[in-house]
C-alpha atoms as a PDB file:
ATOM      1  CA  UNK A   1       0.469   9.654 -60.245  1.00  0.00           C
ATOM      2  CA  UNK A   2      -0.568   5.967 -58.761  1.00  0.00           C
ATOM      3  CA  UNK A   3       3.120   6.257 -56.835  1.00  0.00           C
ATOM      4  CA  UNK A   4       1.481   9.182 -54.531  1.00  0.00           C
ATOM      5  CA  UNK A   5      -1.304   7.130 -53.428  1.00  0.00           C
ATOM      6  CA  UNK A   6       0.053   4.096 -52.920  1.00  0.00           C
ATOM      7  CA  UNK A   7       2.416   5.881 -50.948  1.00  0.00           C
ATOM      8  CA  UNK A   8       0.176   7.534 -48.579  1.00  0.00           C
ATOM      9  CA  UNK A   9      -1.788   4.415 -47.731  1.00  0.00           C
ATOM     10  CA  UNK A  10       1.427   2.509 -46.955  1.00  0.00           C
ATOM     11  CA  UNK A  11       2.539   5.184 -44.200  1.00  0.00           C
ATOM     12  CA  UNK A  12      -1.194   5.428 -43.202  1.00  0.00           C
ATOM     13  CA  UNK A  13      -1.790   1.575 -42.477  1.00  0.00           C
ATOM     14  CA  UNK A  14       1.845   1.863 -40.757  1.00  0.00           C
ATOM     15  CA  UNK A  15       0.595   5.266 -38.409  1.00  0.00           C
ATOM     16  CA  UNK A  16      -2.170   3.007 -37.514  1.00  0.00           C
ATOM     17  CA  UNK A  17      -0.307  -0.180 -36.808  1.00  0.00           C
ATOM     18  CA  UNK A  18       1.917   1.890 -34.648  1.00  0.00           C
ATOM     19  CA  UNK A  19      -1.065   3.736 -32.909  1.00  0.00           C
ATOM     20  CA  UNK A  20      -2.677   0.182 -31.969  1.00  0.00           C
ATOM     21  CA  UNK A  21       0.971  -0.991 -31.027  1.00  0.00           C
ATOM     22  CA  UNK A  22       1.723   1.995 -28.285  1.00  0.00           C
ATOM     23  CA  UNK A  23      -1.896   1.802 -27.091  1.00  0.00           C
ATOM     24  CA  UNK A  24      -1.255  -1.717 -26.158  1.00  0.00           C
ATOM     25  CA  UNK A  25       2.191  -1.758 -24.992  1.00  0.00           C
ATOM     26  CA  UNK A  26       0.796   1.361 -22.826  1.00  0.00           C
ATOM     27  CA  UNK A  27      -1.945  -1.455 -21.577  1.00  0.00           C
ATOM     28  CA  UNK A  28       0.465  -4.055 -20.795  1.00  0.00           C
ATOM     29  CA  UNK A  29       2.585  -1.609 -18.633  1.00  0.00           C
ATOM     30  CA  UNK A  30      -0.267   0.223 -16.808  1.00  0.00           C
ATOM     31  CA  UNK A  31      -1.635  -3.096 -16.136  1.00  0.00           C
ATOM     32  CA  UNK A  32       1.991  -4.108 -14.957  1.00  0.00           C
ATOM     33  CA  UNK A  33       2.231  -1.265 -12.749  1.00  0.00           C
ATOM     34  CA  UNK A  34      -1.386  -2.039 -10.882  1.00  0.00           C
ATOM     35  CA  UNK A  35      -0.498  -5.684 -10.259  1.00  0.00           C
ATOM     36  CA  UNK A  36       3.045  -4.514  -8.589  1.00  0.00           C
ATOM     37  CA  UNK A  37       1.350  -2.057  -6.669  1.00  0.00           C
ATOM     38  CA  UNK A  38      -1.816  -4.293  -5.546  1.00  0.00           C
ATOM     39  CA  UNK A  39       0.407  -6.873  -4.509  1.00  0.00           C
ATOM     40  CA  UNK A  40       2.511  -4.678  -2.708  1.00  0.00           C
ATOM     41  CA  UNK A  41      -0.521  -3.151  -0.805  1.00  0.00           C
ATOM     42  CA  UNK A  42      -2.095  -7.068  -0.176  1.00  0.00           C
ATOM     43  CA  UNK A  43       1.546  -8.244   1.416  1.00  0.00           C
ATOM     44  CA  UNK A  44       1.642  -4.954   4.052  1.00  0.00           C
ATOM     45  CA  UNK A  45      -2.053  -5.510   4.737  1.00  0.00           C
ATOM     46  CA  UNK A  46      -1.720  -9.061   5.351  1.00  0.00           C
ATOM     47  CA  UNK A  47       1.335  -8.419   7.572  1.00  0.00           C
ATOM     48  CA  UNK A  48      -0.492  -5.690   9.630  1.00  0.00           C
ATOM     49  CA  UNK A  49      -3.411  -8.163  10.228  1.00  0.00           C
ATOM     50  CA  UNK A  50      -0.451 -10.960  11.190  1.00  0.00           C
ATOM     51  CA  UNK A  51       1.048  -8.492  13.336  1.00  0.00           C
ATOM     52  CA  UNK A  52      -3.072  -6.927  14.974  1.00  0.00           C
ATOM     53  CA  UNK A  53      -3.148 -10.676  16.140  1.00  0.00           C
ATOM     54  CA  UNK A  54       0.439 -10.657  17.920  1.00  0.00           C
ATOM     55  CA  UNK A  55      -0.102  -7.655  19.681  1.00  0.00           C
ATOM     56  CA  UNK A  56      -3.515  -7.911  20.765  1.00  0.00           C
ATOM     57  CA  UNK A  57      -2.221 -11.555  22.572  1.00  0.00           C
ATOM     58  CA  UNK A  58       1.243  -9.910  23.737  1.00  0.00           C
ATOM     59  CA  UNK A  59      -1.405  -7.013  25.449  1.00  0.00           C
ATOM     60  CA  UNK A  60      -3.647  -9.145  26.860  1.00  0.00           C
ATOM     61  CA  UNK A  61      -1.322 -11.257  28.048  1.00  0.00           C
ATOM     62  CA  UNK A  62       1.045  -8.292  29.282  1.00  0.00           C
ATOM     63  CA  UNK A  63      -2.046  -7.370  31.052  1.00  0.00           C
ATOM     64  CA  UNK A  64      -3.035 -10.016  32.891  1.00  0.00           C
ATOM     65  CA  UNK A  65       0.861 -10.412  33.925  1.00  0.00           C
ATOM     66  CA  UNK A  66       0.291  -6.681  35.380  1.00  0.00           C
ATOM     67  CA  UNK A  67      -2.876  -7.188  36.869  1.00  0.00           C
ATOM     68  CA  UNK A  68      -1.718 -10.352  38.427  1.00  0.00           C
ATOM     69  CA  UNK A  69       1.822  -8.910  40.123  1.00  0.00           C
ATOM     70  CA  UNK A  70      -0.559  -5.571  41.412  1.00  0.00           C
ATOM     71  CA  UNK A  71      -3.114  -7.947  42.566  1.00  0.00           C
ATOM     72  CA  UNK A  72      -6.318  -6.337  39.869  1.00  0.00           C
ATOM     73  CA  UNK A  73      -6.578  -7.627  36.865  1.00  0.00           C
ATOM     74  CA  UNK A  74      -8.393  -4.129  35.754  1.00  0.00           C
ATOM     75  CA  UNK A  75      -5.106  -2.509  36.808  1.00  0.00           C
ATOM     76  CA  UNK A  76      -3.082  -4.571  34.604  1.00  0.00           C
ATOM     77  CA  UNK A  77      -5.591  -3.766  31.804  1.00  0.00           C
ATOM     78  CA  UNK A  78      -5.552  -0.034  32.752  1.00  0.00           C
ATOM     79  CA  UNK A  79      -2.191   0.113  32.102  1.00  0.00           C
ATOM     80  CA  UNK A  80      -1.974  -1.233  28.964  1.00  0.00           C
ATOM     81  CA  UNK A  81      -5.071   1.289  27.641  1.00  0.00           C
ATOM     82  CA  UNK A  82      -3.243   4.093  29.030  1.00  0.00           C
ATOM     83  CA  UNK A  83       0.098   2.626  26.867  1.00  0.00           C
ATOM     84  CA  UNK A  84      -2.277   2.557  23.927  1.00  0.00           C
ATOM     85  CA  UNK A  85      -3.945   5.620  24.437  1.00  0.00           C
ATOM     86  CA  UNK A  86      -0.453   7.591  24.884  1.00  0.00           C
ATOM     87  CA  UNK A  87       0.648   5.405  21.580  1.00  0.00           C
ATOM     88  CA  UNK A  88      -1.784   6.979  19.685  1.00  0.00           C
ATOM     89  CA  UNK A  89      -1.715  10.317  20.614  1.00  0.00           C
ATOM     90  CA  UNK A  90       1.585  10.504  19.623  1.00  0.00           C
ATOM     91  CA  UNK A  91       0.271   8.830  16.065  1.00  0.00           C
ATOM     92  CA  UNK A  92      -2.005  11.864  15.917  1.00  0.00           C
ATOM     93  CA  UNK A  93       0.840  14.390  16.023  1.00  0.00           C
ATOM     94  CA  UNK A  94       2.986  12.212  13.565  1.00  0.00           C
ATOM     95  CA  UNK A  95       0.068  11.357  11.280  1.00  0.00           C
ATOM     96  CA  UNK A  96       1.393  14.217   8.469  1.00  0.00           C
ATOM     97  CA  UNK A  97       4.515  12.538   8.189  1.00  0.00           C
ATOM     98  CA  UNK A  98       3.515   8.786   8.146  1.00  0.00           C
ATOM     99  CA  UNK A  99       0.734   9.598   5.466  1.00  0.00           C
ATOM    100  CA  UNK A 100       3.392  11.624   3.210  1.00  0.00           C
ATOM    101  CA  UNK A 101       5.973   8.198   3.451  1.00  0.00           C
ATOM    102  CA  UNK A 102       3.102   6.011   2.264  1.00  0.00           C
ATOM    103  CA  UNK A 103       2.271   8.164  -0.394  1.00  0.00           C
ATOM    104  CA  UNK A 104       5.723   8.682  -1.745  1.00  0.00           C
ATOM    105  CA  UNK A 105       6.052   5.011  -1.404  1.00  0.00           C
ATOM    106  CA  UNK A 106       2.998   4.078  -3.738  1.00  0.00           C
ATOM    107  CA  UNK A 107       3.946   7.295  -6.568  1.00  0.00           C
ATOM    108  CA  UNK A 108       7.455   5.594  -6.129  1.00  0.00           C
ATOM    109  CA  UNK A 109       6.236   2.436  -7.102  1.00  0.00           C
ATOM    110  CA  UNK A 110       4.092   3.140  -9.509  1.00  0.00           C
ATOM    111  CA  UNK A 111       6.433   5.292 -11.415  1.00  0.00           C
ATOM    112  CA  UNK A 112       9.463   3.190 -11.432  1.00  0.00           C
END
């Protein structure tokens, strides 16, 4: 009769040791998975802010280029609004499809 209960609080003391184990090895990888995806999301933002600053110089020096061959600066900088403007119209219309990549992209990450 002693066997029984002896018995039971072996294979209770091991349910809970492997309870505490898979709630922290589900820690560790959750915790895995944020860091790959934060750093993932900190290296495209910090390229996007690299890149802001290259194309805002390459426009406003585009710009004063055009202005200067058509003899008004204002026309240079007209033209390269009306470049952005058409740009990001054509964003709008592709907006569905760009924000359906990123998404993928993160799920992708964070599952694999």
């Amino acid at each position: 009769m002693e066997v029984k209960p002896i018995l039971i609080e072996s294979l209770l003391e091991r349910t809970e040791q492997y309870a505490k184990t898979s709630y922290e090895l589900l820690k560790l990888k959750s915790l895995s998975k944020t860091a790959n995806v934060m750093s993932a999301l900190l290296f495209r933002l910090l390229l996007v802010i690299i890149l802001s600053f290259f194309v805002l110089t390459l426009s406003t020096a585009i710009a004063l280029w055009l202005g200067d061959m058509l003899g008004k600066n204002y026309y240079g900088f007209l033209i390269v609004a009306s470049f952005y403007g058409l740009t990001g119209i054509v964003f709008l219309f592709i907006h569905p499809f760009i924000k359906a990549r990123i998404n993928n992209s993160i799920i992708t990450q964070i599952l694999n």
